[in-house]
C-alpha atoms as a PDB file:
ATOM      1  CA  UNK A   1     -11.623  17.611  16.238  1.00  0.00           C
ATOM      2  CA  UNK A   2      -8.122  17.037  17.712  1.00  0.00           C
ATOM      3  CA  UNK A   3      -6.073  20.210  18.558  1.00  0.00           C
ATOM      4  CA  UNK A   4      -4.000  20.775  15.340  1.00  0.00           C
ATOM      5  CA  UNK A   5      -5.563  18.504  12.645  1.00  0.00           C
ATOM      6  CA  UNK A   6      -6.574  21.046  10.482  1.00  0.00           C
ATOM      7  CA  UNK A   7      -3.111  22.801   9.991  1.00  0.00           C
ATOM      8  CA  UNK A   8      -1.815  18.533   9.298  1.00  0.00           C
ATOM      9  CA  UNK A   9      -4.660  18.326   6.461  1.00  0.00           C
ATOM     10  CA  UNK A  10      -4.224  21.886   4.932  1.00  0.00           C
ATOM     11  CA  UNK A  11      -0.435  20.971   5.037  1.00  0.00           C
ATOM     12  CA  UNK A  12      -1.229  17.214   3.626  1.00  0.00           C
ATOM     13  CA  UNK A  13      -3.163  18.764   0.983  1.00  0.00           C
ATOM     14  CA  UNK A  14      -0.762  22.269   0.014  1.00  0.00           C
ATOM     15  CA  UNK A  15       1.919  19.190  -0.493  1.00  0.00           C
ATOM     16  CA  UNK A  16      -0.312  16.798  -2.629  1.00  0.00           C
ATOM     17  CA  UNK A  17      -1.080  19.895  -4.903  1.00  0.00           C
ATOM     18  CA  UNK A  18       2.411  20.833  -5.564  1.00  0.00           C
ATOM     19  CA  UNK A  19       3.470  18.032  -6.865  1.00  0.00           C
ATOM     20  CA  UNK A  20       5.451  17.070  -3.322  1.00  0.00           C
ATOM     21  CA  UNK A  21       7.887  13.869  -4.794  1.00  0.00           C
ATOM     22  CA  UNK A  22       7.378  11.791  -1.906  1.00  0.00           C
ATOM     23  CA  UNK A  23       3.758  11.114  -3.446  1.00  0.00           C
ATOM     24  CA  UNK A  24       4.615  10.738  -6.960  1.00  0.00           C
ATOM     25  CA  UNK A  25       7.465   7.880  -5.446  1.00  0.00           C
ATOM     26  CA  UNK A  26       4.845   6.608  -3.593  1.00  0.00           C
ATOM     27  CA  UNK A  27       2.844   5.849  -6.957  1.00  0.00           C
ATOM     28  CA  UNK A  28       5.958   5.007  -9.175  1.00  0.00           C
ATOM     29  CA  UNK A  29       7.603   2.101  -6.584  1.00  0.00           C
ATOM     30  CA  UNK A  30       6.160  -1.234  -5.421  1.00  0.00           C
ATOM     31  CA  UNK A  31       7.053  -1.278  -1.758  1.00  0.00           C
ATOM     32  CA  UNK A  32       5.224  -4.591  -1.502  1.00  0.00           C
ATOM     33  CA  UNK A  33       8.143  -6.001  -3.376  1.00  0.00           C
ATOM     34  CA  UNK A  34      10.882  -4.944  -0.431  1.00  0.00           C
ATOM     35  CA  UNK A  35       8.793  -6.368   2.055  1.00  0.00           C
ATOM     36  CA  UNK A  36       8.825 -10.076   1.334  1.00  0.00           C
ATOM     37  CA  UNK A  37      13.134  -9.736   1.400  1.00  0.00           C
ATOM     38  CA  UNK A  38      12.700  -7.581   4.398  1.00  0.00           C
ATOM     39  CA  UNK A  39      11.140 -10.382   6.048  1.00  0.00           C
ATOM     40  CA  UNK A  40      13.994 -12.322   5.815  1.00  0.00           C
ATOM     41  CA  UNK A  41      16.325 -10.620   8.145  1.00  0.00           C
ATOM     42  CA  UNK A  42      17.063 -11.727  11.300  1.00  0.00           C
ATOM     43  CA  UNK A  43      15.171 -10.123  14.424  1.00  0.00           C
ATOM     44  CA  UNK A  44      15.849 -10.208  18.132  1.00  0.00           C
ATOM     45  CA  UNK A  45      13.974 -11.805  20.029  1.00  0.00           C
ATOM     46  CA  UNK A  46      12.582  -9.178  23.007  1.00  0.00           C
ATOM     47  CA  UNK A  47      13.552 -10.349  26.552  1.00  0.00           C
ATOM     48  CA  UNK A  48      10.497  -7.896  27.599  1.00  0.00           C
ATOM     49  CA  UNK A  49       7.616  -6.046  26.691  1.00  0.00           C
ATOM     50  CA  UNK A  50       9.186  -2.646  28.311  1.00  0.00           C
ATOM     51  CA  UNK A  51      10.602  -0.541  25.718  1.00  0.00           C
ATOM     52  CA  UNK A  52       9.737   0.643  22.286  1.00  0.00           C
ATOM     53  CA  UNK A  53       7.582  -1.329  19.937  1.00  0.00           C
ATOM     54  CA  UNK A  54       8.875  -2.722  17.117  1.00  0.00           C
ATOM     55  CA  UNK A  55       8.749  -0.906  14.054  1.00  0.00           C
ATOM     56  CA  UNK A  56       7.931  -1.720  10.775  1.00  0.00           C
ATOM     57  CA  UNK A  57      11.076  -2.297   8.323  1.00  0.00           C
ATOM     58  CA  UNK A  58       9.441  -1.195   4.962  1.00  0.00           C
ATOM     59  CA  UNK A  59       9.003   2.282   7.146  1.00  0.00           C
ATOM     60  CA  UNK A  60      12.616   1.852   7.870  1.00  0.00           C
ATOM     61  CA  UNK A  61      13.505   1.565   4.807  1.00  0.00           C
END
């Protein structure tokens, strides 16, 4: 087990049982539906591969 896991999945869990509002979100909204228009925006195209990777927009969002 990774250094550190344990206090992420007791912290995970101590939020999931108190109701934490990023969850219930999470189960209310359709993100799917954002992703199609996200799509749609223009990128740039990358003159390398140095550099950050490119992150997803819906996690932008």
């Amino acid at each position: 087990m990774a250094k550190g896991f344990g206090r992420v999945k007791r912290r995970r869990e101590n939020l999931e049982a108190s109701m934490d509002r990023l969850s219930l979100l999470n189960t209310l909204i359709p993100w799917e539906v954002f992703a199609e228009s996200l799509g749609q925006l223009e990128t740039k195209e990358r003159k390398s591969r140095a550099g950050r990777k490119p992150i997803d927009r819906l996690q932008l969002s």
